[in-house]
Protein backbone atom coordinates (compact mmCIF):
# COMPACT_ATOMS: atom_id res chain seq x y z
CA UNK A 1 100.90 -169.89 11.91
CA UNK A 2 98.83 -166.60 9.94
CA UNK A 3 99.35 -163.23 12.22
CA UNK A 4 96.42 -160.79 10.32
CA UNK A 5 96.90 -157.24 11.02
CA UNK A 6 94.79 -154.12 10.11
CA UNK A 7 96.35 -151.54 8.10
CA UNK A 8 96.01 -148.00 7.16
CA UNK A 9 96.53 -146.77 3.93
CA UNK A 10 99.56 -144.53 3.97
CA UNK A 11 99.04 -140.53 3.39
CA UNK A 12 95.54 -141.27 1.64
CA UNK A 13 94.15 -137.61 3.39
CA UNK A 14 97.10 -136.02 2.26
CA UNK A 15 97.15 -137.80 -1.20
CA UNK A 16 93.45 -136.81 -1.24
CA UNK A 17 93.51 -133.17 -0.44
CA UNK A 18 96.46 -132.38 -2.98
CA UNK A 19 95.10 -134.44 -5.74
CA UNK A 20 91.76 -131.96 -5.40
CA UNK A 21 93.78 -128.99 -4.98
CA UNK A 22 95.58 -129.48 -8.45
CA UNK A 23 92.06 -130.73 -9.78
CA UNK A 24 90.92 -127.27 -8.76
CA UNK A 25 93.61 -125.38 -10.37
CA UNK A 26 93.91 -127.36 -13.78
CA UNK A 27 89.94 -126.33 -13.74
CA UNK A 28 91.02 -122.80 -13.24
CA UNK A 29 93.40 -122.71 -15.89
CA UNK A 30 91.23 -124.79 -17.96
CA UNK A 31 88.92 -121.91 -18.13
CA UNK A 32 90.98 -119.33 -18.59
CA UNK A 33 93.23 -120.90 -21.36
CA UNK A 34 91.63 -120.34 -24.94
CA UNK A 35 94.98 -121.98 -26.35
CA UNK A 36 93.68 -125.16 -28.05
CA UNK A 37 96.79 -127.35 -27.30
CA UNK A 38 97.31 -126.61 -23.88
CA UNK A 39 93.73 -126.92 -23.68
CA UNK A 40 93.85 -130.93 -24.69
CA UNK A 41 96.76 -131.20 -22.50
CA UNK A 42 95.54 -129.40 -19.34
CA UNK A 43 92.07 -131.58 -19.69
CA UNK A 44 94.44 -134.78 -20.20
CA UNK A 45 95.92 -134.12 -16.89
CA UNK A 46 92.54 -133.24 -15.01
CA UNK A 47 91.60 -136.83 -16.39
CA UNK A 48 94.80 -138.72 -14.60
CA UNK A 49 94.33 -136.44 -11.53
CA UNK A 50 90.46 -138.00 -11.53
CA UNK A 51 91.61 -141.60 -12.11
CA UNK A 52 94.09 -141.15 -9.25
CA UNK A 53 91.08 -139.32 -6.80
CA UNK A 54 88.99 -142.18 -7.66
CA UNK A 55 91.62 -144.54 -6.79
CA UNK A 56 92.50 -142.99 -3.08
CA UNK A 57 88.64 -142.87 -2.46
CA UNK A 58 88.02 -146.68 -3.41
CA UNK A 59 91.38 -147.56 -1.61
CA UNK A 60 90.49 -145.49 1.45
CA UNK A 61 86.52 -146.66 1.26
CA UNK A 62 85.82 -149.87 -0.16
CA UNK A 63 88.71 -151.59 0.77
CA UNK A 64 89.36 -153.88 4.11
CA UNK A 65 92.79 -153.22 4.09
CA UNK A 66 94.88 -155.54 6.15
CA UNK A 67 98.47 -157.51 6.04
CA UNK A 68 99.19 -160.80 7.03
CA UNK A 69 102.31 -162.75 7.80
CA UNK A 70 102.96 -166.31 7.41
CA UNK A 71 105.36 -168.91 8.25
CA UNK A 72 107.19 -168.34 4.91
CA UNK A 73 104.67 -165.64 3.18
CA UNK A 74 102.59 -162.96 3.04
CA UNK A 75 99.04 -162.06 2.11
CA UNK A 76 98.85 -158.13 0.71
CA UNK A 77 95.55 -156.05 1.38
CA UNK A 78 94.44 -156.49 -2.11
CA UNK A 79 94.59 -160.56 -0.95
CA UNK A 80 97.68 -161.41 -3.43
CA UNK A 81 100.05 -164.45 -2.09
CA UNK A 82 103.68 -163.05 -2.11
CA UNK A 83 106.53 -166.84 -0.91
CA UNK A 84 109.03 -165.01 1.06
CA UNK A 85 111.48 -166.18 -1.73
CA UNK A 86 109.88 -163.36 -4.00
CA UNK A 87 110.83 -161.03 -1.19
CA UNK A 88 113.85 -158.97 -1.33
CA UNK A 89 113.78 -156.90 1.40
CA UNK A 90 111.59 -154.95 3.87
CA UNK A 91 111.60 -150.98 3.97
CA UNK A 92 110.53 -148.74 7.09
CA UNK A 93 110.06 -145.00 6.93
CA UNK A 94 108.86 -143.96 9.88
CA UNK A 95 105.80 -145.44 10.80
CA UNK A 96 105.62 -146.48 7.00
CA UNK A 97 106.24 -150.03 6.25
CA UNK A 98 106.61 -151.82 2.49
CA UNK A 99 107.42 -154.94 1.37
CA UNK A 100 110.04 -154.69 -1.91
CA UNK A 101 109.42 -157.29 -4.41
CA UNK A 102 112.57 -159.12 -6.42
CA UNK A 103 113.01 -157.31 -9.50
CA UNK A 104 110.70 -154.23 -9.27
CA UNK A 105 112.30 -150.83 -8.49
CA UNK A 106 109.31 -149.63 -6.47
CA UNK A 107 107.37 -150.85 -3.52
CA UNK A 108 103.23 -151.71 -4.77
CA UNK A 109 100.55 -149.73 -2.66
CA UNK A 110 99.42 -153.42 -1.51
CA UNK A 111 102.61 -153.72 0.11
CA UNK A 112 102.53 -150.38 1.71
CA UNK A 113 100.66 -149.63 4.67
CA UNK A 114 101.07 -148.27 8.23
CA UNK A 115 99.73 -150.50 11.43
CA UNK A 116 97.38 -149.45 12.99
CA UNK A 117 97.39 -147.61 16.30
CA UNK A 118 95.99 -150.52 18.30
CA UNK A 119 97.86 -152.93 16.71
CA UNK A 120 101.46 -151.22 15.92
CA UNK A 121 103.81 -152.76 18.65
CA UNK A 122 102.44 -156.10 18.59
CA UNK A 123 102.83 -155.88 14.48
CA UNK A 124 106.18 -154.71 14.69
CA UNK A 125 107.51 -157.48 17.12
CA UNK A 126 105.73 -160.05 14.17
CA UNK A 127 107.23 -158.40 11.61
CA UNK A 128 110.84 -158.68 13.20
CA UNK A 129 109.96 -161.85 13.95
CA UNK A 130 108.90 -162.36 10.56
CA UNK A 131 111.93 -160.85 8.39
CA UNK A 132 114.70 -162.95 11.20
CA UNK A 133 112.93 -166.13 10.41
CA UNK A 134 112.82 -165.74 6.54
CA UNK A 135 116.64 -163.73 6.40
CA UNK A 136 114.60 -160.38 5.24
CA UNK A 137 116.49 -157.18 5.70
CA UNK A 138 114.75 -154.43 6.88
CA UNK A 139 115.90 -151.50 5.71
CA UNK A 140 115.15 -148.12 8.25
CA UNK A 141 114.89 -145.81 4.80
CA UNK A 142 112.89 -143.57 2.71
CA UNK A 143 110.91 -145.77 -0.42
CA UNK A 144 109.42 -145.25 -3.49
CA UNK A 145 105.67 -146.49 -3.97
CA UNK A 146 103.58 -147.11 -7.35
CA UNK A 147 99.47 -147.25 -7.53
């Protein structure tokens, strides 16, 4: 039996709102440096600060983001297949939930998501469900994510 759930992307105003702010003030010292090194480095960094804007927007935007749970796997937003066997446990940080891959030191962004509002309790009570069935800790602690 499939349980699909929607899901919020975790932090993306936040995420959004700093990644412009530093945009803005590499700009600013873009145009005020007349250093030619710093100058290929500072326009370097405005470059991976774009990539990652573009990312949050596309993510936040153009994505149906949801989560669901199996019998014995899960389905991530971006619609990847993960056996509960590749699973190695499941983190919570607050409202903040991520699924932590065998091997891999951080949790992926499609793992990561929060529940959303309408949805939360009933998603929680799955996901219990879920990790008791399968013999998944989860883990009440802070976690890493990678794009």
């Amino acid at each position: 039996m499939e349980y699909a759930f929607k899901a919020i992307y975790p932090r993306a105003k936040l995420n959004l709102i700093a990644m412009i702010l530093i945009e803005g003030c590499l700009l600013i010292n873009l145009s005020i440096n007349r250093n030619n090194l710093i100058t290929y480095l500072i326009s370097f960094l405005m470059l991976i600060v774009l990539f990652y804007i573009i990312v949050i927007i596309k993510r936040m935007f153009f994505t149906k983001l949801s989560i669901t749970l199996g019998t014995d796997y899960i389905i991530s937003s971006s619609g990847k297949k993960y056996g509960s066997s590749r699973i190695e446990c499941i983190y919570m940080s607050y409202r903040r939930i991520g699924f932590k891959v065998q091997g891999k030191r951080l949790v992926s962004m499609d793992l990561c998501f929060y529940f959303d509002k309408s949805q939360e309790v009933n998603g929680l009570n799955k996901l219990t469900e879920w990790a008791e069935k399968n013999n998944k800790e989860i883990r009440n602690q802070f976690f890493q994510t990678l794009i």
